[in-house]
ModelCIF file with pLDDT and N, C-alpha, C, O atoms, coordinates in Angstrom:
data_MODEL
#
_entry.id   MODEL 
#
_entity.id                         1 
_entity.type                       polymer 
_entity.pdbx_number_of_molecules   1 
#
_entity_poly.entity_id                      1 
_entity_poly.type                           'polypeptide(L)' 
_entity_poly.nstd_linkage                   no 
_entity_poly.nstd_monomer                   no 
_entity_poly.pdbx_seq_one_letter_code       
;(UNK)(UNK)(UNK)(UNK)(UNK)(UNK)(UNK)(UNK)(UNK)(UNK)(UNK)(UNK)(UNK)(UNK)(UNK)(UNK)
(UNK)(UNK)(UNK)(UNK)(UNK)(UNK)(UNK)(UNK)(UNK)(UNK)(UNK)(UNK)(UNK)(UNK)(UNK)(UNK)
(UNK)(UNK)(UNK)(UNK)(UNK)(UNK)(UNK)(UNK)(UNK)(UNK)(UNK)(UNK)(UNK)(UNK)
;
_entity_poly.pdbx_seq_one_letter_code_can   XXXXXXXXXXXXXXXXXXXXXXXXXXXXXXXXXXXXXXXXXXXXXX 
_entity_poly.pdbx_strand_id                 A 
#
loop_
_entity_poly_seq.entity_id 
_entity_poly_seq.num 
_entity_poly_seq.mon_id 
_entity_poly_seq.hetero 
1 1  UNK n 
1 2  UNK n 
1 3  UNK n 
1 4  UNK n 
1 5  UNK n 
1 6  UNK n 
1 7  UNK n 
1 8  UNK n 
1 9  UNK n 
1 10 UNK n 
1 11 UNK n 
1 12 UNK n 
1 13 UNK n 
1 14 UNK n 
1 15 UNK n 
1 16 UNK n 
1 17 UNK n 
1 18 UNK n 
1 19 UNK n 
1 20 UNK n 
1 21 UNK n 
1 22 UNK n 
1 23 UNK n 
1 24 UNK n 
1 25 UNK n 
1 26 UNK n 
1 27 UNK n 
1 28 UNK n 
1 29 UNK n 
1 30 UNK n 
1 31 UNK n 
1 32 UNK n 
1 33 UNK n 
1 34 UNK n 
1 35 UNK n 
1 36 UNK n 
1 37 UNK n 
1 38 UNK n 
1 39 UNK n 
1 40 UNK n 
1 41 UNK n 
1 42 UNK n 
1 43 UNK n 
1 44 UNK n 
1 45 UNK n 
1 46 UNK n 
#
_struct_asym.id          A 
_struct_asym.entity_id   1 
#
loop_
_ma_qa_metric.id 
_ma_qa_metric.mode 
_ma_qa_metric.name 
_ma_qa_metric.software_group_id 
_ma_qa_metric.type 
1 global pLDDT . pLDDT 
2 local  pLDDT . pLDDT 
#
_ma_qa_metric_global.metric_id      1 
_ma_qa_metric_global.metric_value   70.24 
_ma_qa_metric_global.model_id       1 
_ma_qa_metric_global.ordinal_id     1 
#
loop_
_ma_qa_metric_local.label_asym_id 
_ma_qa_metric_local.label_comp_id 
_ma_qa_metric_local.label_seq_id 
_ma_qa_metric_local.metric_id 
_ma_qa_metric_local.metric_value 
_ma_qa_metric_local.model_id 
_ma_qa_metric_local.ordinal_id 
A UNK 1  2 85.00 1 1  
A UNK 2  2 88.00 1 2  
A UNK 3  2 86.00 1 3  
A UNK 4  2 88.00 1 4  
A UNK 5  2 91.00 1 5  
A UNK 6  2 90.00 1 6  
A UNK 7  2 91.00 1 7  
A UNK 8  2 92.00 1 8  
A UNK 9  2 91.00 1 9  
A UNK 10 2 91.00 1 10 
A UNK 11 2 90.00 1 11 
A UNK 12 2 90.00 1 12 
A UNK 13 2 88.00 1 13 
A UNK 14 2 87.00 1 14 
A UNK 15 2 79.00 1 15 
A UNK 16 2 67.00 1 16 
A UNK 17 2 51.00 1 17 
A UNK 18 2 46.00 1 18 
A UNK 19 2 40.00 1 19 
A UNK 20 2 40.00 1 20 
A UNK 21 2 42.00 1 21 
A UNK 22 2 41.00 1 22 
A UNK 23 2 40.00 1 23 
A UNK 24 2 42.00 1 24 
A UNK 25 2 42.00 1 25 
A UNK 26 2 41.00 1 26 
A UNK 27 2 45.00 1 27 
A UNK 28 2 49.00 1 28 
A UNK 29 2 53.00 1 29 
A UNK 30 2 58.00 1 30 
A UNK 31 2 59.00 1 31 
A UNK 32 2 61.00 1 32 
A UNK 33 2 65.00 1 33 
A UNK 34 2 59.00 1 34 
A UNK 35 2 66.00 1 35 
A UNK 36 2 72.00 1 36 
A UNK 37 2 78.00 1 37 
A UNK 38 2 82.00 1 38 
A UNK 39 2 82.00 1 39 
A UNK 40 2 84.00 1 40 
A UNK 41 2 83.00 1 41 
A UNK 42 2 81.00 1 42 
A UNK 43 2 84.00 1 43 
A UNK 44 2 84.00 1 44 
A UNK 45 2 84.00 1 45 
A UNK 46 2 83.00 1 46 
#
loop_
_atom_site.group_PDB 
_atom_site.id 
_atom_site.type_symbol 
_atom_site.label_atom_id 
_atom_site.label_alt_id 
_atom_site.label_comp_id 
_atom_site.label_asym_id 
_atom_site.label_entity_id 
_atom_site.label_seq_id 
_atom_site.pdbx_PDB_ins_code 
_atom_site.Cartn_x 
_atom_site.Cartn_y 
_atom_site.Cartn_z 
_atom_site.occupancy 
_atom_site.B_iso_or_equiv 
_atom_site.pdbx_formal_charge 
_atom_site.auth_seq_id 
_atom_site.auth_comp_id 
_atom_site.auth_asym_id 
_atom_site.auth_atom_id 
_atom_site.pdbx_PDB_model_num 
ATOM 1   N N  . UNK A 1 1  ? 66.634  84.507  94.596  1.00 85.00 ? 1  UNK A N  1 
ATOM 2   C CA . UNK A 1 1  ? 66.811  83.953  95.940  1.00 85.00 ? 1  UNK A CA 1 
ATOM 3   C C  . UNK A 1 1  ? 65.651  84.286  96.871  1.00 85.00 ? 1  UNK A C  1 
ATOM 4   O O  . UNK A 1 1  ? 65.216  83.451  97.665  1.00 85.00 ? 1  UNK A O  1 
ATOM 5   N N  . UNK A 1 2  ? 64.972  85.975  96.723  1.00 88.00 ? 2  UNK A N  1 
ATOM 6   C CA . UNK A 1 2  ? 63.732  85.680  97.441  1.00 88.00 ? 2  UNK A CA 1 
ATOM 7   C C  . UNK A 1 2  ? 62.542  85.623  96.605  1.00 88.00 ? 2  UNK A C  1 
ATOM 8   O O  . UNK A 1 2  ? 61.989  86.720  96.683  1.00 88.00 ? 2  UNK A O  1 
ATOM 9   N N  . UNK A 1 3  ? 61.994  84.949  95.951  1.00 86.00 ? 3  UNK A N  1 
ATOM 10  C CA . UNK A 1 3  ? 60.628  85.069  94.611  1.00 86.00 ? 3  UNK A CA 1 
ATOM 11  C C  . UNK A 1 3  ? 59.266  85.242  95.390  1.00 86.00 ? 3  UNK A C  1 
ATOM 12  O O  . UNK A 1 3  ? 58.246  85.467  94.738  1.00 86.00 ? 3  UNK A O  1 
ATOM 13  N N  . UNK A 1 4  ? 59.227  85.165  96.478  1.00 88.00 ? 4  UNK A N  1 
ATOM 14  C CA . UNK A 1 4  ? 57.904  85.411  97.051  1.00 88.00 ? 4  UNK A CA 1 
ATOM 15  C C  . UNK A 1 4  ? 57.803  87.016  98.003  1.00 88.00 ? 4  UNK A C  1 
ATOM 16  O O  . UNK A 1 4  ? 58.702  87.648  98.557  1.00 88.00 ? 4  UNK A O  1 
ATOM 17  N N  . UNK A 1 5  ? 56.582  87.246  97.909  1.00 91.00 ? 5  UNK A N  1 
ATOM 18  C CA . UNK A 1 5  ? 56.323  88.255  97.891  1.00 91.00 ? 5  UNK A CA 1 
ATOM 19  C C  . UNK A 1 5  ? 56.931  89.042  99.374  1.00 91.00 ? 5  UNK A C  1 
ATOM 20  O O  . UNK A 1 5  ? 57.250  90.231  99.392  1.00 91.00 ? 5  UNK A O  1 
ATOM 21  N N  . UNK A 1 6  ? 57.010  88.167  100.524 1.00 90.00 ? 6  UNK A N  1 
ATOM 22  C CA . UNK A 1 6  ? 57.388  88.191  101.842 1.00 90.00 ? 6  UNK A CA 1 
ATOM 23  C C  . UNK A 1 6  ? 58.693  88.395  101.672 1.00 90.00 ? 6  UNK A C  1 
ATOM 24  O O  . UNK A 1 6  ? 59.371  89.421  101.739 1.00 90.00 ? 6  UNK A O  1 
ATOM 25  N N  . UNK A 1 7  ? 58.990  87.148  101.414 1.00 91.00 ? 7  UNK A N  1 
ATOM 26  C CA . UNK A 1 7  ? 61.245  87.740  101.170 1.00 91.00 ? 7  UNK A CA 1 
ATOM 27  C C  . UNK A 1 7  ? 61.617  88.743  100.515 1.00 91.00 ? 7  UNK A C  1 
ATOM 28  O O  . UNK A 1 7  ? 62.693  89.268  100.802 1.00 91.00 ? 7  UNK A O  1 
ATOM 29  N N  . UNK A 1 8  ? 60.860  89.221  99.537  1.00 92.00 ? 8  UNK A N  1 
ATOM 30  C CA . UNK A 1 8  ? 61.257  90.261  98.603  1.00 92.00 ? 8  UNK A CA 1 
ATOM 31  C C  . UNK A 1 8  ? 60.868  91.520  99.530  1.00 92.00 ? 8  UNK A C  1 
ATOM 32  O O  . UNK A 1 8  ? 61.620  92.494  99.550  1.00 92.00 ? 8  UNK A O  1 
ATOM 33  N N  . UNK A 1 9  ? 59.889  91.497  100.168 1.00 91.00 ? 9  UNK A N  1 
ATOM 34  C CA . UNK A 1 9  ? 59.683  93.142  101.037 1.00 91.00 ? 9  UNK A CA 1 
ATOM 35  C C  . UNK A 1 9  ? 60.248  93.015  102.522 1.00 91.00 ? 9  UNK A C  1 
ATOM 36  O O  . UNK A 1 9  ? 60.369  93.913  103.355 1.00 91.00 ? 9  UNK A O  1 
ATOM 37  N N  . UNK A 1 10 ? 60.522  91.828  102.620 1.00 91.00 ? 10 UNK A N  1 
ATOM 38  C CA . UNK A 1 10 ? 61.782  91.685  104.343 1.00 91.00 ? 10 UNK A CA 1 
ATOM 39  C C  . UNK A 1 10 ? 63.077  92.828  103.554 1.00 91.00 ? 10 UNK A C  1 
ATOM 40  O O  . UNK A 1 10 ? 63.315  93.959  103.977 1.00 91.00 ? 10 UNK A O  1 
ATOM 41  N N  . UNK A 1 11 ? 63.837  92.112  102.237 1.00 90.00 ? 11 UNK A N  1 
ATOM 42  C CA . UNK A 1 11 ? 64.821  92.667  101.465 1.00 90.00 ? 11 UNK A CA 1 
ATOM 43  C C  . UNK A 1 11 ? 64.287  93.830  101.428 1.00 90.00 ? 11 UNK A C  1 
ATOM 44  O O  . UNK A 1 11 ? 64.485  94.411  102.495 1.00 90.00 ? 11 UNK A O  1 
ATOM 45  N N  . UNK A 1 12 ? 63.587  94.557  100.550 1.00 90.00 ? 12 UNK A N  1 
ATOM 46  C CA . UNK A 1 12 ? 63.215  96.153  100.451 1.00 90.00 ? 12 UNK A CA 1 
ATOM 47  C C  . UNK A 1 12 ? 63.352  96.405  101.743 1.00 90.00 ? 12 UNK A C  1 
ATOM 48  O O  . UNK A 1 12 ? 63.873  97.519  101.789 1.00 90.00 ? 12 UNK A O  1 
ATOM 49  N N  . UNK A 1 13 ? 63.152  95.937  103.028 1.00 88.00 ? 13 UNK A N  1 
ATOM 50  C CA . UNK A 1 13 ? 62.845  96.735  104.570 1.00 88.00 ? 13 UNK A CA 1 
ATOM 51  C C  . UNK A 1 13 ? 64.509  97.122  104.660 1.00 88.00 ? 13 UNK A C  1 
ATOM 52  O O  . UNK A 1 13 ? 64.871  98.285  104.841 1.00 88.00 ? 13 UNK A O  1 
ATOM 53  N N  . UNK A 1 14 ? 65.425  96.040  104.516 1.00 87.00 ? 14 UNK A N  1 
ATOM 54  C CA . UNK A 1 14 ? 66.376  95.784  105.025 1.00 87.00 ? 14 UNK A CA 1 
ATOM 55  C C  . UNK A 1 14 ? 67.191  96.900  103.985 1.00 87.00 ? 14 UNK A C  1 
ATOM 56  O O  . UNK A 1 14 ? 68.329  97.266  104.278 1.00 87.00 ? 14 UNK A O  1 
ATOM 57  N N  . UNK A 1 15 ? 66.621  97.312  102.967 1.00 79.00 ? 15 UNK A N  1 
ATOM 58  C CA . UNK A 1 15 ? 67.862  97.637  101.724 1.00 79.00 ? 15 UNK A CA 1 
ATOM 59  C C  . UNK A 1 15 ? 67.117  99.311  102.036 1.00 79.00 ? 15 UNK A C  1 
ATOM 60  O O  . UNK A 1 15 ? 67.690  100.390 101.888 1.00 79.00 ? 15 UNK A O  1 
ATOM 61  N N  . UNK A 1 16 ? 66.118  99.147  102.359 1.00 67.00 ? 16 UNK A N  1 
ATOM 62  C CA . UNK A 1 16 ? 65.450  100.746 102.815 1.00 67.00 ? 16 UNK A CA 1 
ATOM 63  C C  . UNK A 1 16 ? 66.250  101.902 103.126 1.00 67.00 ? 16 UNK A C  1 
ATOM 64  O O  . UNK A 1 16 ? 66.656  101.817 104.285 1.00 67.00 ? 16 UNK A O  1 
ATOM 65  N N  . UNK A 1 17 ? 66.578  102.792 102.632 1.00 51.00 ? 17 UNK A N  1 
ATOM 66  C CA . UNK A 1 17 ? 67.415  103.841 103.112 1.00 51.00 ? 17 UNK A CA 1 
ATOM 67  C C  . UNK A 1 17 ? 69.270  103.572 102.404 1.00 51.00 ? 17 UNK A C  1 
ATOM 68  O O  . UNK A 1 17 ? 70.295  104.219 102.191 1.00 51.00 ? 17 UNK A O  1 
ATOM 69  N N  . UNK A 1 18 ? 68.875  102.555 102.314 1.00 46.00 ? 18 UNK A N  1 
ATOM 70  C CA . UNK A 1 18 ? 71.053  102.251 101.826 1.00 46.00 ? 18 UNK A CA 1 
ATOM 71  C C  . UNK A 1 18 ? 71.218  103.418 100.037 1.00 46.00 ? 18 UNK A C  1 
ATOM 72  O O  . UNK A 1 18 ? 70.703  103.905 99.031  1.00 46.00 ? 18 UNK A O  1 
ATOM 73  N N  . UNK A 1 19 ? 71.877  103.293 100.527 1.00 40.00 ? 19 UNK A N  1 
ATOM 74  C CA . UNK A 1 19 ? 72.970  103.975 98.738  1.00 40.00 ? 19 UNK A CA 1 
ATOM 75  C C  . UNK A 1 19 ? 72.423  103.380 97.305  1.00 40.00 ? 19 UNK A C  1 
ATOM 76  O O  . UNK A 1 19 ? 72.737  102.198 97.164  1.00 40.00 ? 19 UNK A O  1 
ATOM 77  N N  . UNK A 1 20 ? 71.853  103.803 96.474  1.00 40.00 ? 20 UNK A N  1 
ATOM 78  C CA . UNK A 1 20 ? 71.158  103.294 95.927  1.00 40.00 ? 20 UNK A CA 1 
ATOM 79  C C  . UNK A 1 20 ? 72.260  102.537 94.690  1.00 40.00 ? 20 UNK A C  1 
ATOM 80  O O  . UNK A 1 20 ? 71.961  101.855 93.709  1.00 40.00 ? 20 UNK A O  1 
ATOM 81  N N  . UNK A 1 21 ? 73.268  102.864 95.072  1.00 42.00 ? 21 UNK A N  1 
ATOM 82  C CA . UNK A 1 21 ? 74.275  102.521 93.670  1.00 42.00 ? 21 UNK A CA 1 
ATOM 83  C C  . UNK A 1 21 ? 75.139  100.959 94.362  1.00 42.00 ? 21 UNK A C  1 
ATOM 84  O O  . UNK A 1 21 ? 75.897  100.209 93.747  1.00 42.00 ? 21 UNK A O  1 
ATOM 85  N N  . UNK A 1 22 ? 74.548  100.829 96.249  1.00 41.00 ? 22 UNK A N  1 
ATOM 86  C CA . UNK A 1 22 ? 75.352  99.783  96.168  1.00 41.00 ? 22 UNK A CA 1 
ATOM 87  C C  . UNK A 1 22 ? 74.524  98.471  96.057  1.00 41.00 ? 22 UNK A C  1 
ATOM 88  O O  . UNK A 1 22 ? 75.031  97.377  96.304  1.00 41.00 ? 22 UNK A O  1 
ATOM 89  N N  . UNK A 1 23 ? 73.705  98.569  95.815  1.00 40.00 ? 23 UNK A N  1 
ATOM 90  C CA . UNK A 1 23 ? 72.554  97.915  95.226  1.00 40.00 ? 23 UNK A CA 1 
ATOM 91  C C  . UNK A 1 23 ? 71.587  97.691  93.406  1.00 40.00 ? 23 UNK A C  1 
ATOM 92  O O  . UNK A 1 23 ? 70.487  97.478  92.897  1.00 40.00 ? 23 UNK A O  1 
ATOM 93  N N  . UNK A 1 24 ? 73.187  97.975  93.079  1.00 42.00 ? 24 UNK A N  1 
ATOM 94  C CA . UNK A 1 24 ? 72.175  98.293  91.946  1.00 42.00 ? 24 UNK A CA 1 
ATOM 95  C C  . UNK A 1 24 ? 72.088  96.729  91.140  1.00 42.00 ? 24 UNK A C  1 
ATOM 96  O O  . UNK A 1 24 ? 72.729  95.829  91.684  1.00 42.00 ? 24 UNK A O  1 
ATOM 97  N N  . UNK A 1 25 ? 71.339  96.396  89.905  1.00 42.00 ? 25 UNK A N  1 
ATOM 98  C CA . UNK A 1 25 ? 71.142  95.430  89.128  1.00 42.00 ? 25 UNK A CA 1 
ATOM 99  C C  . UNK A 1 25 ? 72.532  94.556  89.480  1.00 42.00 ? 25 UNK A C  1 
ATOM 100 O O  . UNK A 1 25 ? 72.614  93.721  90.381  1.00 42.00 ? 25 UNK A O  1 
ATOM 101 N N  . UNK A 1 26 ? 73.361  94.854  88.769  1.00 41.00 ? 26 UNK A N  1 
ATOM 102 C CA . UNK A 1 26 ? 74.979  94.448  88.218  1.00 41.00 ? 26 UNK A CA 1 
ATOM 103 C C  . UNK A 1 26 ? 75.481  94.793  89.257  1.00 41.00 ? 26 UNK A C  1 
ATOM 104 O O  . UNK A 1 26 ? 76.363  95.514  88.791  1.00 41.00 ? 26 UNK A O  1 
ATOM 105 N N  . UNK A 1 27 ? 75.597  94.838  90.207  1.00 45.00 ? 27 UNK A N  1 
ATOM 106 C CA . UNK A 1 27 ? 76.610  95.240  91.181  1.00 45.00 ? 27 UNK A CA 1 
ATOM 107 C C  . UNK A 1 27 ? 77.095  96.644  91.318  1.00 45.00 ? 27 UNK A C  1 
ATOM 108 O O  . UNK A 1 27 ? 76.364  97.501  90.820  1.00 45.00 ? 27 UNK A O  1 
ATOM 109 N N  . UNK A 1 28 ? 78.240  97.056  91.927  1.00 49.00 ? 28 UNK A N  1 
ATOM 110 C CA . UNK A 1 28 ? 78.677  98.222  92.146  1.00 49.00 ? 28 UNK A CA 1 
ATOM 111 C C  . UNK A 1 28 ? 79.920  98.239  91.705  1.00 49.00 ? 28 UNK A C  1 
ATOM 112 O O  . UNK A 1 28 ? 80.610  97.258  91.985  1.00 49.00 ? 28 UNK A O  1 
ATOM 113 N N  . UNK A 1 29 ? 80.324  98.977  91.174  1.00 53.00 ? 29 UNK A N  1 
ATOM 114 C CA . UNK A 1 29 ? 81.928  99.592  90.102  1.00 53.00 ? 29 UNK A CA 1 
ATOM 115 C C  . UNK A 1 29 ? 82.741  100.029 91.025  1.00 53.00 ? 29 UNK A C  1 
ATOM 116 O O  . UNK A 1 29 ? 82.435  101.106 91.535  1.00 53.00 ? 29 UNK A O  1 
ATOM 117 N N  . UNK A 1 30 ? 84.305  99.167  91.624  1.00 58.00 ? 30 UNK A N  1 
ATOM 118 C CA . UNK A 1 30 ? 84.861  99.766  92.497  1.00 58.00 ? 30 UNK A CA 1 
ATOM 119 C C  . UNK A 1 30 ? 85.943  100.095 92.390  1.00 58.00 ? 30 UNK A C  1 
ATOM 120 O O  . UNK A 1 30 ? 86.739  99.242  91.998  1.00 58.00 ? 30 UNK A O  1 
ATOM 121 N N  . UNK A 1 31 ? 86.375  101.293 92.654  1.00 59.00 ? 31 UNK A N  1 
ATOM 122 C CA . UNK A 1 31 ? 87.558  101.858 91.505  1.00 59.00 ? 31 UNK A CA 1 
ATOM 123 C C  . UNK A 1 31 ? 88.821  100.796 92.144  1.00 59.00 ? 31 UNK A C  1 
ATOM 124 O O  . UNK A 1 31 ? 88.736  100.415 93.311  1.00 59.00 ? 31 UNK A O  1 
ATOM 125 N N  . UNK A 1 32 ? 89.910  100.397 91.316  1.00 61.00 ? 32 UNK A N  1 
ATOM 126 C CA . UNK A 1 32 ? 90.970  100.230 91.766  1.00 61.00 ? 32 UNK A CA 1 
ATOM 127 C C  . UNK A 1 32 ? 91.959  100.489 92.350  1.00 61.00 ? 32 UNK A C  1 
ATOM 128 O O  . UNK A 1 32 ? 92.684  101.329 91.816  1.00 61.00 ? 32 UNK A O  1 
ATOM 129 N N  . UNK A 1 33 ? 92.234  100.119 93.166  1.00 65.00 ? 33 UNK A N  1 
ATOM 130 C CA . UNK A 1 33 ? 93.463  100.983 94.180  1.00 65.00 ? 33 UNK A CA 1 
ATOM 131 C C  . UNK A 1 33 ? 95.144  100.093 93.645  1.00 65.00 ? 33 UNK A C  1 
ATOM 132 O O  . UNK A 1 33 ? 95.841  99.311  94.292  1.00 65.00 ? 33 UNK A O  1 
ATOM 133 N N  . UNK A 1 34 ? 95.238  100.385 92.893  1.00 59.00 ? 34 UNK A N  1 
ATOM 134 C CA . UNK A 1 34 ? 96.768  100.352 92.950  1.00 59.00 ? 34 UNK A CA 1 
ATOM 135 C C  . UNK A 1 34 ? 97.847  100.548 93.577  1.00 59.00 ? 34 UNK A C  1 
ATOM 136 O O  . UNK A 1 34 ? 98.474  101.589 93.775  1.00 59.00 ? 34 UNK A O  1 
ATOM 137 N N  . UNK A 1 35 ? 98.169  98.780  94.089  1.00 66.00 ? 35 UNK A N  1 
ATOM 138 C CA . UNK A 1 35 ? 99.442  99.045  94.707  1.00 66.00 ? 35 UNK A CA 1 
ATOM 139 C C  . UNK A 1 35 ? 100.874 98.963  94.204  1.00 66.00 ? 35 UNK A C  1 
ATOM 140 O O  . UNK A 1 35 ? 101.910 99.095  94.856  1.00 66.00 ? 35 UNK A O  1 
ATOM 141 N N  . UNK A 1 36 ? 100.711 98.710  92.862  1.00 72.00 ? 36 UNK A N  1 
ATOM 142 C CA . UNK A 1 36 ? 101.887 98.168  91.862  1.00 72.00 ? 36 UNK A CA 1 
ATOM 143 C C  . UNK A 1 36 ? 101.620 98.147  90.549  1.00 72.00 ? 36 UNK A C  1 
ATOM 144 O O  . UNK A 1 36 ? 100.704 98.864  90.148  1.00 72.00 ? 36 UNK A O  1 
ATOM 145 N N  . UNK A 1 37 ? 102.125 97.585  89.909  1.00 78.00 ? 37 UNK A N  1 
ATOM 146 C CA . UNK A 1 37 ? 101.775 97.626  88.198  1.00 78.00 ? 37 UNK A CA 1 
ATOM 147 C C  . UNK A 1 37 ? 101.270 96.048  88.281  1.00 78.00 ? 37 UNK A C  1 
ATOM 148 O O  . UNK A 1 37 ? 101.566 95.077  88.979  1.00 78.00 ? 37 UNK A O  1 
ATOM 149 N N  . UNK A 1 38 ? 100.332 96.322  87.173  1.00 82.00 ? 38 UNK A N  1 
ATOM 150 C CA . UNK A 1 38 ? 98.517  95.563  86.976  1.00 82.00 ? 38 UNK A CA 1 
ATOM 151 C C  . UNK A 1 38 ? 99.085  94.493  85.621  1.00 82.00 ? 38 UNK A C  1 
ATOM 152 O O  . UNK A 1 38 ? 100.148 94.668  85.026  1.00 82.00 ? 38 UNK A O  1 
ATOM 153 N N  . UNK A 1 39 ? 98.299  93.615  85.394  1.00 82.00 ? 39 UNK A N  1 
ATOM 154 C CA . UNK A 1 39 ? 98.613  92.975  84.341  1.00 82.00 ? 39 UNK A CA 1 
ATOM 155 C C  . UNK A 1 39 ? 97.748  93.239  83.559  1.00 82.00 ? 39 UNK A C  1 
ATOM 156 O O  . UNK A 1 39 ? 96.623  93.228  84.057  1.00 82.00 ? 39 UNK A O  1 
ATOM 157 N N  . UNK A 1 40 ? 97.826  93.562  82.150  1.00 84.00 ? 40 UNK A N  1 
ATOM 158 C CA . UNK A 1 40 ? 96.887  94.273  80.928  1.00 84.00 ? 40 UNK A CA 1 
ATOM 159 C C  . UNK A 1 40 ? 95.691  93.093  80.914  1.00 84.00 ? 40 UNK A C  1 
ATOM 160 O O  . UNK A 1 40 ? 95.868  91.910  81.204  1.00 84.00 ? 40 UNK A O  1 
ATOM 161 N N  . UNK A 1 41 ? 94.615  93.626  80.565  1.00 83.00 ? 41 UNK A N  1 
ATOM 162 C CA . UNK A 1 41 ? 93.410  92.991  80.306  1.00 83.00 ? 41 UNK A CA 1 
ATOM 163 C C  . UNK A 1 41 ? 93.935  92.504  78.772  1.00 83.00 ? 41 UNK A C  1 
ATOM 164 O O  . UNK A 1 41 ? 94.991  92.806  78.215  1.00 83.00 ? 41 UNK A O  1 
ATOM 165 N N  . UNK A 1 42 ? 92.585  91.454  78.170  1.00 81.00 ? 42 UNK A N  1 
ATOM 166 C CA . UNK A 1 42 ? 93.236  91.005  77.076  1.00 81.00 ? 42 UNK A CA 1 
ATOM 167 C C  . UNK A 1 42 ? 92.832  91.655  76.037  1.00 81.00 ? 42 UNK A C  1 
ATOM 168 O O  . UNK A 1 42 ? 93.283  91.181  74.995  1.00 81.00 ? 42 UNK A O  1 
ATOM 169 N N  . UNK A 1 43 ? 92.064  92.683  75.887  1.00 84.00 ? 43 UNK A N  1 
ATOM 170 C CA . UNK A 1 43 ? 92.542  93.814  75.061  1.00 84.00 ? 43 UNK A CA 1 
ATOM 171 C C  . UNK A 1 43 ? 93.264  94.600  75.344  1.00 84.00 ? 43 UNK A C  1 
ATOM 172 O O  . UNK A 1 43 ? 93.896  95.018  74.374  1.00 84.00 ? 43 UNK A O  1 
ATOM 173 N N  . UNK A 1 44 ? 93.671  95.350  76.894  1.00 84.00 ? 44 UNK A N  1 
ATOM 174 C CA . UNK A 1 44 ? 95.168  96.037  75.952  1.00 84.00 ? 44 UNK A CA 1 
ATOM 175 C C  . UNK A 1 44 ? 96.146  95.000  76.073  1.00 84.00 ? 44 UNK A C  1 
ATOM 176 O O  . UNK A 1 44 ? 97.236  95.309  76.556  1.00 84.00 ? 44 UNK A O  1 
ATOM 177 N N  . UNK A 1 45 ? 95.929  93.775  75.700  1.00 84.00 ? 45 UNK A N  1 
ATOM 178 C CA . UNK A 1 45 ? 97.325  92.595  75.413  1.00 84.00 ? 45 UNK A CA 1 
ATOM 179 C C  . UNK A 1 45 ? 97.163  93.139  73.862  1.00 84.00 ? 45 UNK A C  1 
ATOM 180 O O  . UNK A 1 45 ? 97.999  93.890  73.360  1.00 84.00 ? 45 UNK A O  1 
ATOM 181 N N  . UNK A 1 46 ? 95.901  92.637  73.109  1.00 83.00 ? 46 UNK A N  1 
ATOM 182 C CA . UNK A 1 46 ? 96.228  92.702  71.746  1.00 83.00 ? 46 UNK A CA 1 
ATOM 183 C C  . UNK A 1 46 ? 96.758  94.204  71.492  1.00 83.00 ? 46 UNK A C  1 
ATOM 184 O O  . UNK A 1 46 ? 97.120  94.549  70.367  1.00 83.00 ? 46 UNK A O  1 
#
């Protein structure tokens, strides 16, 4: 979304100083908060 060299270091200015994990490649891992019982993924179905 930014491929040039300008958008990409506006982004670094802007991401400067933040949490480095909420930025990472893949996103960020956010634990689940459970308010009830979950429906099994489809391995623990099988």
């Amino acid at each position: 979304a930014n491929p040039t060299l300008a958008q990409l270091a506006a982004l670094v200015r802007a991401r400067h100083g933040a949490v480095l994990g909420d930025a990472a490649p893949f996103g960020r891992i956010i634990a689940q908060q459970a308010a009830g019982p979950l429906p099994l993924s489809c391995a623990q179905q099988q």
